[in-house]
Protein backbone atom coordinates (compact mmCIF):
# COMPACT_ATOMS: atom_id res chain seq x y z
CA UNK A 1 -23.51 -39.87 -166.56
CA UNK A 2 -27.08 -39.15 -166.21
CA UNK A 3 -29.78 -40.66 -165.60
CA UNK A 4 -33.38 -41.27 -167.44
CA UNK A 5 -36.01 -39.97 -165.96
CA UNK A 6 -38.26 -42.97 -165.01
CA UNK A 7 -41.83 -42.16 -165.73
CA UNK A 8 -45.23 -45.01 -164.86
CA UNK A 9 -48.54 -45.02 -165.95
CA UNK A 10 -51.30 -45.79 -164.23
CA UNK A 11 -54.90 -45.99 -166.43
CA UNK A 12 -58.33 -46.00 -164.55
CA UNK A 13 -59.76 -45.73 -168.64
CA UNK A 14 -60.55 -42.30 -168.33
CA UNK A 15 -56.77 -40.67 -167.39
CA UNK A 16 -53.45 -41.66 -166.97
CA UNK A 17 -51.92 -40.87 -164.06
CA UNK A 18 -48.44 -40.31 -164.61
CA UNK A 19 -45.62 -40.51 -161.64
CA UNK A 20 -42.15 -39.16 -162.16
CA UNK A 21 -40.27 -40.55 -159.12
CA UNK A 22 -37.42 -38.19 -159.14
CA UNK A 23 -39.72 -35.18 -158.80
CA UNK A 24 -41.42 -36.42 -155.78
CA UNK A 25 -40.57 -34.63 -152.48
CA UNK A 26 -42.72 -37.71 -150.28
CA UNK A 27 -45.17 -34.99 -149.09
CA UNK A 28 -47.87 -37.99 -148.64
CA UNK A 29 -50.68 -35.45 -150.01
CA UNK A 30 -51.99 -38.01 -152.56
CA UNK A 31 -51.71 -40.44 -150.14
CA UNK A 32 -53.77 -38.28 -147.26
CA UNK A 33 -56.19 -37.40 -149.89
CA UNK A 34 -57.00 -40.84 -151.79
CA UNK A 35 -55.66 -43.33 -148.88
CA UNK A 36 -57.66 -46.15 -151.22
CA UNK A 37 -55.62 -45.01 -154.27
CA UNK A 38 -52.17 -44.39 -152.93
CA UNK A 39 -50.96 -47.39 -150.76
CA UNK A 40 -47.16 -46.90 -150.83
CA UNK A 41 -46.88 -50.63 -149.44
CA UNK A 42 -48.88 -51.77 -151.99
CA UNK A 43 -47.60 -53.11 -155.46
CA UNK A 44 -48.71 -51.08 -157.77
CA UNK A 45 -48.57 -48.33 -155.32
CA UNK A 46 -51.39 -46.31 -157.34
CA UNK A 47 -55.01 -47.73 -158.09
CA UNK A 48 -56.36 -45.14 -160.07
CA UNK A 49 -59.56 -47.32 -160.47
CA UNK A 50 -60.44 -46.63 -156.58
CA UNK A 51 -61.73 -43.27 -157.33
CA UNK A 52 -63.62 -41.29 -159.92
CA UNK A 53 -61.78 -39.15 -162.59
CA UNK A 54 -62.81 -35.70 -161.16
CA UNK A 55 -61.55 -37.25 -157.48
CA UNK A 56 -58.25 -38.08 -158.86
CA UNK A 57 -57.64 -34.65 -160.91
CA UNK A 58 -58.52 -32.71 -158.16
CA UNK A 59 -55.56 -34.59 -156.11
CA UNK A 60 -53.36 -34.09 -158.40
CA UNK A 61 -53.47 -30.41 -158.84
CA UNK A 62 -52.61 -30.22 -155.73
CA UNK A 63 -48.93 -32.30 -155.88
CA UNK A 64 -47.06 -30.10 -154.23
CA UNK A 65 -43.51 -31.24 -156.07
CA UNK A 66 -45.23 -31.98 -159.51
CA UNK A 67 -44.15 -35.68 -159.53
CA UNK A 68 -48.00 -36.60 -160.23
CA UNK A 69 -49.60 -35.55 -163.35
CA UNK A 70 -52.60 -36.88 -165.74
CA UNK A 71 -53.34 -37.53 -169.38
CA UNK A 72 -57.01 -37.75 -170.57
CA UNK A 73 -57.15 -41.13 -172.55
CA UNK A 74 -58.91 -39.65 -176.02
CA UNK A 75 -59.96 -42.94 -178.43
């Protein structure tokens, strides 16, 4: 039986960051990069309001497993 993938949102009103669980590999490159947005003790574990837009799409470019992506937020 398979599973569903399991997919969060995180909104800072500008982009979405999206985290697909299953992808991640637990690299800890957002959380070296953006220590004040990534908190894996925390709950939520991603405060996508600690840092600007262009600071949080430049981190996730560079997800090495692709388990972090973003969606601009168009109204």
């Amino acid at each position: 039986m398979e599973k569903r993938e399991i997919i969060k949102k995180y909104s800072n009103g500008e982009i979405n960051v999206v985290w697909k669980p299953r992808k991640c590999i637990h690299a800890a490159e957002c959380v070296k990069a953006l220590p004040k947005v990534y908190d894996p003790k925390a709950k939520p574990w991603i405060t996508p309001e600690n840092a600007t837009t262009v600071e949080l799409v430049a981190q996730i470019e560079k997800c090495p497993s692709g388990a972090l992506s973003y969606e601009t937020n168009t109204h």
